[in-house]
Protein backbone atom coordinates (compact mmCIF):
# COMPACT_ATOMS: atom_id res chain seq x y z
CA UNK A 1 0.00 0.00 0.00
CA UNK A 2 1.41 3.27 -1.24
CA UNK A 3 1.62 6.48 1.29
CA UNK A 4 -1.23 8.86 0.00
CA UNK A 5 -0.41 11.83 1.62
CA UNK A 6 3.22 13.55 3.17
CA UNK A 7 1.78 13.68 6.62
CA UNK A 8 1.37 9.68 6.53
CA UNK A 9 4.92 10.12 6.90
CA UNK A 10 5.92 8.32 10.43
CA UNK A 11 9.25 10.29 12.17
CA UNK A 12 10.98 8.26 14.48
CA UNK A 13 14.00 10.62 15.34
CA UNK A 14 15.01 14.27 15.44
CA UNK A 15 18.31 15.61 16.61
CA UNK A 16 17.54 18.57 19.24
CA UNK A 17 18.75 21.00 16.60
CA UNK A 18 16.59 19.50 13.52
CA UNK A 19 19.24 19.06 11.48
CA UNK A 20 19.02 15.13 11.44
CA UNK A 21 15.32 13.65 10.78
CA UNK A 22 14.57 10.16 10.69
CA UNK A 23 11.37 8.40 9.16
CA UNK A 24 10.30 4.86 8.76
CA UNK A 25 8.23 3.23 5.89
CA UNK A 26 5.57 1.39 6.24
CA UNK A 27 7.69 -1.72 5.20
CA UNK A 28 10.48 -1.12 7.88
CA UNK A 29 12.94 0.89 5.46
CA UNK A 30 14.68 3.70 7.21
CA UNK A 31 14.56 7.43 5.58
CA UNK A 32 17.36 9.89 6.74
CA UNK A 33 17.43 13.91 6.02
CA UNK A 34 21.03 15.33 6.95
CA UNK A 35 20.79 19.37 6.44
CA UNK A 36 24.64 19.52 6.27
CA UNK A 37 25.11 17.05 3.66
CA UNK A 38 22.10 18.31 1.79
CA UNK A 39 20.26 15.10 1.12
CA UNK A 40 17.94 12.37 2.52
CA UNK A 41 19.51 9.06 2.66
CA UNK A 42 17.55 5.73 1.80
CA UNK A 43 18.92 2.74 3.55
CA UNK A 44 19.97 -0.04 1.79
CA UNK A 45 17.91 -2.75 3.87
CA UNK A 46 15.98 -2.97 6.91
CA UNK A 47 18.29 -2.34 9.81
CA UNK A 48 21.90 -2.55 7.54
CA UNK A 49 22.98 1.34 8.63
CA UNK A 50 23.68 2.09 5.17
CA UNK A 51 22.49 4.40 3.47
CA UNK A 52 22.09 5.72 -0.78
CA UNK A 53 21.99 9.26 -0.45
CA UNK A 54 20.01 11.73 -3.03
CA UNK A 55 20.96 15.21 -3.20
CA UNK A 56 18.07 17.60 -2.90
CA UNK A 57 18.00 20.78 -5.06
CA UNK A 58 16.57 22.77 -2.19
CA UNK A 59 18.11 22.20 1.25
CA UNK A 60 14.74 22.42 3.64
CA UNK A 61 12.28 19.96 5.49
CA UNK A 62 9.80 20.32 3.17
CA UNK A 63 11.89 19.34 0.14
CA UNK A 64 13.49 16.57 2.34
CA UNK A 65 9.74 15.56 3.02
CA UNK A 66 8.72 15.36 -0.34
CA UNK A 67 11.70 13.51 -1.64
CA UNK A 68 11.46 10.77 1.03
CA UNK A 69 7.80 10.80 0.11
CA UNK A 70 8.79 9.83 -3.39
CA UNK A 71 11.19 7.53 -2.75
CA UNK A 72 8.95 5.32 -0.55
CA UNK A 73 5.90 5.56 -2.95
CA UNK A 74 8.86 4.47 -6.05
CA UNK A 75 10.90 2.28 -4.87
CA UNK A 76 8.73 0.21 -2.04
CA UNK A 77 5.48 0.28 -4.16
């Protein structure tokens, strides 16, 4: 089952100065959004640590959001 809307979105962790957001798909994949590195970070596997990073072309939570968004919709559905 696809995510239908941003907000389905479920966070799991964020650093006490919001620069590091966490998020976890439905299907146990971990999402990663790293403001200094300027990209969200798809992890390989469920629970491997590692992670294929995509560089956003805007460097904000929303953005970050909406590509993590994508990704789950694309590449888990």
């Amino acid at each position: 089952m696809a995510l239908e809307r941003i907000k389905d979105l479920k966070q799991t962790y964020k650093s006490q100065t919001g620069h590091v957001i966490e998020w976890r798909s439905p299907n146990g994949w971990l999402y990663r959004y790293e403001r200094e590195r300027e990209a969200v970070g798809m992890e390989t596997g469920p629970g491997t640590g590692e992670f294929i990073w995509h560089v956003l072309d805007k460097n904000d939570l929303t953005t970050a959001k909406r590509r993590v968004f994508n990704l789950i919709n694309e590449d888990e559905f």
